[in-house]
Protein backbone atom coordinates (compact mmCIF):
# COMPACT_ATOMS: atom_id res chain seq x y z
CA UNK A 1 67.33 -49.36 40.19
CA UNK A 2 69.21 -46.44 38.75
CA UNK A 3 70.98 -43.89 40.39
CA UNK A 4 69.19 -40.59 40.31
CA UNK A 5 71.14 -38.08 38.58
CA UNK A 6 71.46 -34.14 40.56
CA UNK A 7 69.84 -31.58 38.55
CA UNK A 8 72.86 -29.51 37.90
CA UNK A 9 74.63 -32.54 36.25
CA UNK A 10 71.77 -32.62 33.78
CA UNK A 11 71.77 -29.70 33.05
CA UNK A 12 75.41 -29.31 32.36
CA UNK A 13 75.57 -32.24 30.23
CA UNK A 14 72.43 -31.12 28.20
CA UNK A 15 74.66 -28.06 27.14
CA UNK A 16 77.58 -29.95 26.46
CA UNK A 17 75.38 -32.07 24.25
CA UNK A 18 74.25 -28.96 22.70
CA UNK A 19 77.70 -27.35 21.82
CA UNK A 20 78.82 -30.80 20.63
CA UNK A 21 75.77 -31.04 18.10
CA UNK A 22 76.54 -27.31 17.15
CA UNK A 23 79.92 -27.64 16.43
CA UNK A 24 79.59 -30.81 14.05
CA UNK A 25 76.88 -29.11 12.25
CA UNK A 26 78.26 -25.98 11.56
CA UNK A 27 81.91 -27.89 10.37
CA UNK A 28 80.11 -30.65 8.52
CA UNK A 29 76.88 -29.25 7.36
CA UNK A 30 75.48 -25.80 7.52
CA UNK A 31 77.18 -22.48 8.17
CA UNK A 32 75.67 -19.27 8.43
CA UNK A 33 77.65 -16.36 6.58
CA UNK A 34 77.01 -11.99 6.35
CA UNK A 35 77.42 -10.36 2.95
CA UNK A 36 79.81 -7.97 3.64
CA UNK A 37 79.88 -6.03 0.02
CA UNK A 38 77.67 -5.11 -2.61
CA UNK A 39 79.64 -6.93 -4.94
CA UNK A 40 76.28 -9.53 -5.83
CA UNK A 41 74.04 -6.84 -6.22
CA UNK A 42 71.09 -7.83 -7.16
CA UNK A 43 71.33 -11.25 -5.99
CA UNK A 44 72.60 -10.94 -2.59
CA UNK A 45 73.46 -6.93 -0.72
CA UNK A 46 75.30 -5.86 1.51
CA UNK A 47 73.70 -6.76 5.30
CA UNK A 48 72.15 -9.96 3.67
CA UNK A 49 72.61 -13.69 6.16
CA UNK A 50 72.51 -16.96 3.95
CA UNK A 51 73.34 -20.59 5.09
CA UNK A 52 76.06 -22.46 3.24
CA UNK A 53 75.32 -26.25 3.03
CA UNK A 54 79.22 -27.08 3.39
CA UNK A 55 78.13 -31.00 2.86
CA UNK A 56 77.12 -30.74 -0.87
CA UNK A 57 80.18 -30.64 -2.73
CA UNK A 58 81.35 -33.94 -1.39
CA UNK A 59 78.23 -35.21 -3.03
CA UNK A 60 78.66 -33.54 -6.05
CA UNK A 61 80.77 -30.97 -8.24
CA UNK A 62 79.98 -27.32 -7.95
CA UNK A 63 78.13 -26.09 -10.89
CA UNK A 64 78.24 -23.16 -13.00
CA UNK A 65 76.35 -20.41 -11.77
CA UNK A 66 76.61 -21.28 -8.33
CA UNK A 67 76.59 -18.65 -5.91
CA UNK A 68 79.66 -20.30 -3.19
CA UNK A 69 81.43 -19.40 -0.17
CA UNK A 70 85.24 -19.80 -0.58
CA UNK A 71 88.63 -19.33 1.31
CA UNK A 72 89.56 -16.03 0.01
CA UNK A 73 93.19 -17.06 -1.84
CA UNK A 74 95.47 -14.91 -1.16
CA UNK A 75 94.30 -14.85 2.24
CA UNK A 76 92.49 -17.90 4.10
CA UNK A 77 91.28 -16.62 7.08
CA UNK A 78 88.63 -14.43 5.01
CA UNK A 79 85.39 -15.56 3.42
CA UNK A 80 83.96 -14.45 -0.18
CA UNK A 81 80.66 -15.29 -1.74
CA UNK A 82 80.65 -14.80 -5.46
CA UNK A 83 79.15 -17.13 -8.40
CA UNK A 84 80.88 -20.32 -10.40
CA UNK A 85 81.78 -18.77 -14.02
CA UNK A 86 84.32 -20.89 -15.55
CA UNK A 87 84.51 -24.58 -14.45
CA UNK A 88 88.11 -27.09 -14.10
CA UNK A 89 88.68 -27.53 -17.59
CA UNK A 90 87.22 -24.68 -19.23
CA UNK A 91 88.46 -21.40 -21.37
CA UNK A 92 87.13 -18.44 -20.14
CA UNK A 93 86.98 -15.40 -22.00
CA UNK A 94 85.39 -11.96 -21.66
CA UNK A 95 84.80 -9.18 -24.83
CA UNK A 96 83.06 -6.38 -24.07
CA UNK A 97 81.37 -6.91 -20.88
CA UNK A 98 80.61 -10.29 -22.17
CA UNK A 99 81.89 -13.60 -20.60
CA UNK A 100 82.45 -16.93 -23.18
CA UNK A 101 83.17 -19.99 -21.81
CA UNK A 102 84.88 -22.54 -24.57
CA UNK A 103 84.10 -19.64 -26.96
CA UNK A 104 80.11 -19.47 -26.70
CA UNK A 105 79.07 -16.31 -24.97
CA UNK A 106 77.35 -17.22 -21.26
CA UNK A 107 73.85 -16.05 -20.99
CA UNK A 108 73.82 -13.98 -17.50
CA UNK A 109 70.35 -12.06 -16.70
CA UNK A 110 71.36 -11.95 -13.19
CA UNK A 111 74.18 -9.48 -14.73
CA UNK A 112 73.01 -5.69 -14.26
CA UNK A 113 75.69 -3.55 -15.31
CA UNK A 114 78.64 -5.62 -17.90
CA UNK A 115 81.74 -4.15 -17.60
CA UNK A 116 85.05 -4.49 -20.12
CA UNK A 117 87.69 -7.06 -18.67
CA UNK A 118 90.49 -4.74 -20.44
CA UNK A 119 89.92 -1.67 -18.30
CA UNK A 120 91.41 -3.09 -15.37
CA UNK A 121 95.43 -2.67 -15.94
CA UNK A 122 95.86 -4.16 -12.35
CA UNK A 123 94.37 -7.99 -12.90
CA UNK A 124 96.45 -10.92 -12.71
CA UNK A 125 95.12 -12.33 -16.27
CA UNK A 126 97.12 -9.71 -18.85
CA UNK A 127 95.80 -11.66 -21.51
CA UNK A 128 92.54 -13.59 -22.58
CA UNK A 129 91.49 -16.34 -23.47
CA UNK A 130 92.48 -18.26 -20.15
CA UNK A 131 92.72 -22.01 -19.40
CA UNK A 132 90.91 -22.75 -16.07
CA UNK A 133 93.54 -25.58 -14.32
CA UNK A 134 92.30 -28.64 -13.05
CA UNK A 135 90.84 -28.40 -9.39
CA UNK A 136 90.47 -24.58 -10.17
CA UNK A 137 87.20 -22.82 -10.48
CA UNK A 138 87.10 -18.86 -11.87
CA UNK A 139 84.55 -16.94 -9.88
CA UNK A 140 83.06 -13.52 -10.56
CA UNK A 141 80.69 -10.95 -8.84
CA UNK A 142 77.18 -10.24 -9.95
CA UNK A 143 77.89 -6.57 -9.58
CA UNK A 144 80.85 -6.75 -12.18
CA UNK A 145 81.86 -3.06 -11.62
CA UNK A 146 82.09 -3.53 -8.09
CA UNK A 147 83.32 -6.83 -7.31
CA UNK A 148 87.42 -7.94 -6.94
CA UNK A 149 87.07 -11.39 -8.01
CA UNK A 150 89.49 -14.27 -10.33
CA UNK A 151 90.30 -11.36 -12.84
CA UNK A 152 92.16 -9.75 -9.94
CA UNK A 153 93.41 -12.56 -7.18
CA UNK A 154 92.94 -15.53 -9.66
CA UNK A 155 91.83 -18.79 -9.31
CA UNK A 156 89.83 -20.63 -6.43
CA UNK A 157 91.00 -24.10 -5.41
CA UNK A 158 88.71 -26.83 -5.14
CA UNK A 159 90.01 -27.29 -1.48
CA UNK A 160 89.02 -23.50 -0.63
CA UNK A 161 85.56 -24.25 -0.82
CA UNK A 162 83.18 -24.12 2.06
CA UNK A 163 79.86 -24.75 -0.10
CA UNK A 164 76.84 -23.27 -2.44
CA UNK A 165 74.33 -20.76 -0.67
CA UNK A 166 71.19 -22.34 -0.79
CA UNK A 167 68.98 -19.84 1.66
CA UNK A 168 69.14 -16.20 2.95
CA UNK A 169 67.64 -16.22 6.40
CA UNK A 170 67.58 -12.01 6.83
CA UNK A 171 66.49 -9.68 6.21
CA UNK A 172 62.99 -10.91 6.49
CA UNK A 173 61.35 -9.44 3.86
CA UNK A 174 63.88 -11.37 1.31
CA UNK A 175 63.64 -14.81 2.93
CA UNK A 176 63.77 -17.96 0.81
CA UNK A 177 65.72 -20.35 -1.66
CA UNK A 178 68.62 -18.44 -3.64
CA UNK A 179 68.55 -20.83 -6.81
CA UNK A 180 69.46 -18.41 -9.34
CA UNK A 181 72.17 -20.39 -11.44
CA UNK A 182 70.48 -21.88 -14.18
CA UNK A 183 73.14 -20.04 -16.59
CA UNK A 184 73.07 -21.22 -20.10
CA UNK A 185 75.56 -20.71 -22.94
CA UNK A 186 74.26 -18.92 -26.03
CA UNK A 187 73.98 -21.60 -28.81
């Protein structure tokens, strides 16, 4: 017959259990993040919570149009959320307010307000068209205006990124799937 276990002991290995289950889910699988910035207005504001599945890209390549939580570059202690524009690979180009990808302009409804690449004197691209390196993705805010993204701090490495947002989980009255990437290229 089996020794009866006391009641504390259960109870402290329950919680162990628990933190050890948390802990490999939220490294391996899902994360929760906060939108700190309004700089994916209209898709995502400022205040919003969405869950990162951090598992997917080892299944498959991030796509373009992809709204992904990243390493910030120049400094990897921070997160950023912003969307996939230009893909390992690619040529990305912006003319007045509009971005072209391999020279065919990118069809964007999700984009409000278009704003001119050359205004900014301060980005690290001085010159357009750019070649997007291997293992390199180019990632832009929805709220061009108002978002410091690759024009400014450059390029995201493959290896900075935690995952695609797939839900926001607050506030409650925008609950639900965010699947707005199907981005085309104008033909």
């Amino acid at each position: 017959m089996a020794a009866v276990k006391p009641w504390w002991r259960e109870i402290v290995e329950t919680i162990l259990w628990a933190l050890v289950l948390a802990l490999l889910l939220r490294t391996f699988v899902v994360q929760a993040f906060w939108i700190p910035s309004g700089s994916m207005l209209p898709t995502l504001a400022p205040g919003d919570r969405v869950l990162v599945a951090k598992f997917w890209y080892a299944l498959q390549k991030p796509e373009r149009g992809e709204i992904f939580v990243f390493k910030y570059p120049w400094d990897p202690k921070r997160d950023f959320v912003k969307r996939i524009i230009g893909l390992p690979g690619d040529t990305f180009d912006i003319r007045e307010g509009v971005v072209y990808i391999n020279g065919q302009p990118l069809a964007e409804r999700y984009v409000k307000k278009r704003d001119d690449f050359s205004l900014f004197p301060n980005m690290i691209f001085p010159r357009v068209p750019i070649h997007i390196p291997e293992k390199m993705y180019f990632a832009m805010g929805d709220n061009r205006a108002h978002s410091q993204d690759s024009r400014y701090w450059g390029f995201v490495p493959e290896k900075n990124i935690h995952g695609p947002v797939f839900f926001r989980y607050w506030p409650l009255n925008r609950i639900g799937g965010i699947y707005d990437h199907e981005i085309t290229l104008d033909q």
